[in-house]
C-alpha atoms as a PDB file:
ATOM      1  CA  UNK A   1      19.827  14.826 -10.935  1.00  0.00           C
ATOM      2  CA  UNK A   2      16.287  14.145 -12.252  1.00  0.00           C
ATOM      3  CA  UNK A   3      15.617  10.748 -14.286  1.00  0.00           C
ATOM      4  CA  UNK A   4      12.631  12.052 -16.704  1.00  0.00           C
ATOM      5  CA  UNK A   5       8.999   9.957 -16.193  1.00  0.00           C
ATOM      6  CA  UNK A   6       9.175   7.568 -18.783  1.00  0.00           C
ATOM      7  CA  UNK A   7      12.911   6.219 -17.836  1.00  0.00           C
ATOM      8  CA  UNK A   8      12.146   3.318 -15.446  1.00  0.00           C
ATOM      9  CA  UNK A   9      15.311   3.851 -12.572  1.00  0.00           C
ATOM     10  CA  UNK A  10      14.647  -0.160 -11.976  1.00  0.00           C
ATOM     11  CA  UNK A  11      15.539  -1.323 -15.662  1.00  0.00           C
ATOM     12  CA  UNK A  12      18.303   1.390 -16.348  1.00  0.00           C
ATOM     13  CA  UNK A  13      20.265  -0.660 -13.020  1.00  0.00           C
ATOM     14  CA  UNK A  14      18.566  -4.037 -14.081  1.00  0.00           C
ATOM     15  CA  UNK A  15      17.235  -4.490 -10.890  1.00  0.00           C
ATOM     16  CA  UNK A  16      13.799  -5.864  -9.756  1.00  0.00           C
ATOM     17  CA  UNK A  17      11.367  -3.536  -7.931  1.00  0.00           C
ATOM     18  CA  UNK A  18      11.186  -5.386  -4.924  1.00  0.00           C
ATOM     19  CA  UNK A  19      15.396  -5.379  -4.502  1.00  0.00           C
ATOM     20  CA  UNK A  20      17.114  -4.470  -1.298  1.00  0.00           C
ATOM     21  CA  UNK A  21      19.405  -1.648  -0.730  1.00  0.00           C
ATOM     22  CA  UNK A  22      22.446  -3.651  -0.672  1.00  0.00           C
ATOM     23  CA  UNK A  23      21.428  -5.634  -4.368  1.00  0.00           C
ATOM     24  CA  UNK A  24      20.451  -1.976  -5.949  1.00  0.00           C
ATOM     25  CA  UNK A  25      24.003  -0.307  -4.481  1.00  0.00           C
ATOM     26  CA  UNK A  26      25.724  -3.490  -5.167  1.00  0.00           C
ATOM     27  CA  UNK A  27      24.093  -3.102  -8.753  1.00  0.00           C
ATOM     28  CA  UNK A  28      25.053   0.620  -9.045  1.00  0.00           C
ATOM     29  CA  UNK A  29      28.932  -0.135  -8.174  1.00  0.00           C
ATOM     30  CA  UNK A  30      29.073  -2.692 -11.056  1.00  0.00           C
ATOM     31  CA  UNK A  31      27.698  -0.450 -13.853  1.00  0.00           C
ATOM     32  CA  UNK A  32      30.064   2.269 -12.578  1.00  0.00           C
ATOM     33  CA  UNK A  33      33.176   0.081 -12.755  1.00  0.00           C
ATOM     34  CA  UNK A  34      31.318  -1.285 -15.954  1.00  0.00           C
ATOM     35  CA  UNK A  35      31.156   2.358 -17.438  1.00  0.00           C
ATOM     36  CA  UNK A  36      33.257   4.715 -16.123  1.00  0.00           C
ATOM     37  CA  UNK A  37      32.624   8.452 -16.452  1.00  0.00           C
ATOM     38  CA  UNK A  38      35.997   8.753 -18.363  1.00  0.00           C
ATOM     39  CA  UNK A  39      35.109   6.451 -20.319  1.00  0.00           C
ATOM     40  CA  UNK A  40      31.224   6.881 -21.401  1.00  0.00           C
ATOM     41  CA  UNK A  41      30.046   9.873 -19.295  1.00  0.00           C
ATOM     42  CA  UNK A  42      26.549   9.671 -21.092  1.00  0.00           C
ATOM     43  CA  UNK A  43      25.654   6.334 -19.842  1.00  0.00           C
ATOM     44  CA  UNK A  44      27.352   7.395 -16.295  1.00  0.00           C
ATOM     45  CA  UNK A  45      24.762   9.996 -16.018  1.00  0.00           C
ATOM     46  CA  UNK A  46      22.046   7.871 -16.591  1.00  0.00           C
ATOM     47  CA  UNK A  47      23.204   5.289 -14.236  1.00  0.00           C
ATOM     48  CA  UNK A  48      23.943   8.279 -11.834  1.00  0.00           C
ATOM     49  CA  UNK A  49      20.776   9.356 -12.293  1.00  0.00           C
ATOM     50  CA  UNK A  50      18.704   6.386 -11.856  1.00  0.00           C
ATOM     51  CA  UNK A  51      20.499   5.350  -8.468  1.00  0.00           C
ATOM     52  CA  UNK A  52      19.826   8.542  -6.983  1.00  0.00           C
ATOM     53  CA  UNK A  53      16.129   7.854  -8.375  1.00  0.00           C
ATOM     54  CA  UNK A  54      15.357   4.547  -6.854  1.00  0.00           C
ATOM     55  CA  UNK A  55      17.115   6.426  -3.140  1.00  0.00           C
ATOM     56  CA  UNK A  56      14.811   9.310  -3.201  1.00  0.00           C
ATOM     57  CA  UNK A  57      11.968   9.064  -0.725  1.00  0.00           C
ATOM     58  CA  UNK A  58       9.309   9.884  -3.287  1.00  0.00           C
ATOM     59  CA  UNK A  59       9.757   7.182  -5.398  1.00  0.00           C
ATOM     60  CA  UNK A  60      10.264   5.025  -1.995  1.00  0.00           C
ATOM     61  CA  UNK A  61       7.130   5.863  -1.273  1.00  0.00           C
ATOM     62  CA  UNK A  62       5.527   5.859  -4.420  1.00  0.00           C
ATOM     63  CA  UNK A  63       6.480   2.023  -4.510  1.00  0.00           C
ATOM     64  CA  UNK A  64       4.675   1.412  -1.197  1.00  0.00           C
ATOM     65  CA  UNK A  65       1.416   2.798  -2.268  1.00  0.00           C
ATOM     66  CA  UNK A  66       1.233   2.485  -5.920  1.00  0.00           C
ATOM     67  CA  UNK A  67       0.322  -0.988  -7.583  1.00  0.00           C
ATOM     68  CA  UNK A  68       3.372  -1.740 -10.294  1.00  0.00           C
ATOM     69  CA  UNK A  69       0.840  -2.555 -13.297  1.00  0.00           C
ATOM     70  CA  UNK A  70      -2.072  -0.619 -12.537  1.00  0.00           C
ATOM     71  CA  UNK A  71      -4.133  -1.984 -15.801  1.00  0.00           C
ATOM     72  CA  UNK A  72      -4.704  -5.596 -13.772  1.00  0.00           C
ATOM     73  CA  UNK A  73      -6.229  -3.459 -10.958  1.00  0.00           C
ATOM     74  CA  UNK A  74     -10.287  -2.402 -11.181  1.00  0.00           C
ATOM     75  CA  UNK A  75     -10.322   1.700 -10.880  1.00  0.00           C
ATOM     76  CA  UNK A  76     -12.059   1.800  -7.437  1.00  0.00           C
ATOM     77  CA  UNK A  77     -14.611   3.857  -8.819  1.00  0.00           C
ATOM     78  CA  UNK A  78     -15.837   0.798 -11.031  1.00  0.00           C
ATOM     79  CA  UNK A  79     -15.478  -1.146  -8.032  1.00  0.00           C
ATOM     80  CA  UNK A  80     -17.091   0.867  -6.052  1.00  0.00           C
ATOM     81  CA  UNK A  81     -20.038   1.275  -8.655  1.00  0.00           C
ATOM     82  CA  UNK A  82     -20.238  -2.152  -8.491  1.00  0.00           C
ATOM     83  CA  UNK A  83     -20.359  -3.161  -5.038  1.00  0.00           C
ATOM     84  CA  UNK A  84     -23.195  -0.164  -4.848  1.00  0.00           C
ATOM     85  CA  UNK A  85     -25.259  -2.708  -7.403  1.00  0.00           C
ATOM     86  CA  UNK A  86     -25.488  -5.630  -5.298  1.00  0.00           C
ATOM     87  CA  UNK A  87     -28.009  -5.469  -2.500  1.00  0.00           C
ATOM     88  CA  UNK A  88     -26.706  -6.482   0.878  1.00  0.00           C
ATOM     89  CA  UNK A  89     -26.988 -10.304   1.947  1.00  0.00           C
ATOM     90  CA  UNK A  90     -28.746 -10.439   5.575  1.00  0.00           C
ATOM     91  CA  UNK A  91     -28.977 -13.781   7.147  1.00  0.00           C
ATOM     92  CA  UNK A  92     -31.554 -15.238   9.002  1.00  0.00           C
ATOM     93  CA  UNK A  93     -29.523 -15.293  12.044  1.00  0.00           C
ATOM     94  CA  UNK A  94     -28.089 -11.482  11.680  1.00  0.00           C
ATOM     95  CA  UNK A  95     -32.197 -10.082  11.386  1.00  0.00           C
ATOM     96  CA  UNK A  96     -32.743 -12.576  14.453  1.00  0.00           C
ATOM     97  CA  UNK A  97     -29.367 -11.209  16.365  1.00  0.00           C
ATOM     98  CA  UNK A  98     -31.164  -7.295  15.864  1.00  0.00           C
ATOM     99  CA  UNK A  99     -33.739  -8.288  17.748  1.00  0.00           C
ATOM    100  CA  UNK A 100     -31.563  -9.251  20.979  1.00  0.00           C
ATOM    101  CA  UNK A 101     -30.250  -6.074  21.542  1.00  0.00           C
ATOM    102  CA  UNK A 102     -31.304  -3.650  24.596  1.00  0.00           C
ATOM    103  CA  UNK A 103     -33.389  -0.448  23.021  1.00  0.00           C
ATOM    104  CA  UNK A 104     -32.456   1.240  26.589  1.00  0.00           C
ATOM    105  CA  UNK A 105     -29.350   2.291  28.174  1.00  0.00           C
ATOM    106  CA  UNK A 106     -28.554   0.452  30.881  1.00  0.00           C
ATOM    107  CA  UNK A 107     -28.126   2.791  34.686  1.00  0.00           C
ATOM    108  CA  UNK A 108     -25.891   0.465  36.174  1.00  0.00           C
ATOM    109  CA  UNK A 109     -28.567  -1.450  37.986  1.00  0.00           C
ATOM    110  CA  UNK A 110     -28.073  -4.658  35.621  1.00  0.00           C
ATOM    111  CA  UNK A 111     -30.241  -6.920  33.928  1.00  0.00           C
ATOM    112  CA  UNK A 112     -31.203  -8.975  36.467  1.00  0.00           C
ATOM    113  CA  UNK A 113     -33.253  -6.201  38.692  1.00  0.00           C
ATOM    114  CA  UNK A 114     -30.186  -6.346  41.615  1.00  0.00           C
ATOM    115  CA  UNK A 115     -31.064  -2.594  42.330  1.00  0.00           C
ATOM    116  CA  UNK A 116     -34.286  -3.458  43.896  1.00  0.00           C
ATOM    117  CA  UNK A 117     -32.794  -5.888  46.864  1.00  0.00           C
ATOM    118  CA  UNK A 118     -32.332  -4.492  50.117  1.00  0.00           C
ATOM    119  CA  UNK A 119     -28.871  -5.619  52.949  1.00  0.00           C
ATOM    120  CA  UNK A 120     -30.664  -8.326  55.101  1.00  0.00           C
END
């Protein structure tokens, strides 16, 4: 059973997003005893269908990665644009810190010359 996109699983059970298993099945088992399928099969399918919804990996998933109100969130593109405008800050101290490091590989002998001594 397939919920369609614009039925939101979460406010068919009245359940928040960030609900456990136990509140969404505890949830589910009061709308069922609530509407029975003898009763109102129509809204038992769409209960049905929305707990079997908010199970299915996908959507698990889906709620991991995707933020909930995307319109609050910059497109990264325009935040990427943006970050691409300002010019990088460089310290003082991280041009200074450049200049410390070794331009050659080092051949084990170490810095301080130790290759040079001879066993007395």
């Amino acid at each position: 059973m397939e919920t369609s996109p614009t039925i939101d699983p979460f406010a068919v059970l009245g359940v928040s997003i960030e609900a456990t298993e136990e509140e969404v099945r505890g949830r589910y088992l009061d709308l069922v005893r609530q509407y029975p399928p003898e009763r109102d099969p129509a809204k038992f399918r769409e209960i049905r269908a929305a707990f079997d919804a908010i199970k299915d990996p996908l959507l698990i998933a889906q709620r991991l990665v995707v933020v909930p109100n995307e319109d609050m969130v910059p497109k990264w593109l325009d935040a990427i644009k943006d970050e691409e405008r300002k010019p990088p800050i460089l310290t003082p101290a991280f041009i200074l810190s450049l200049g410390n490091r070794d331009s050659e590989p080092r051949d084990g002998a170490g810095a301080s010359g130790e290759a040079g001594k001879s066993n007395e």
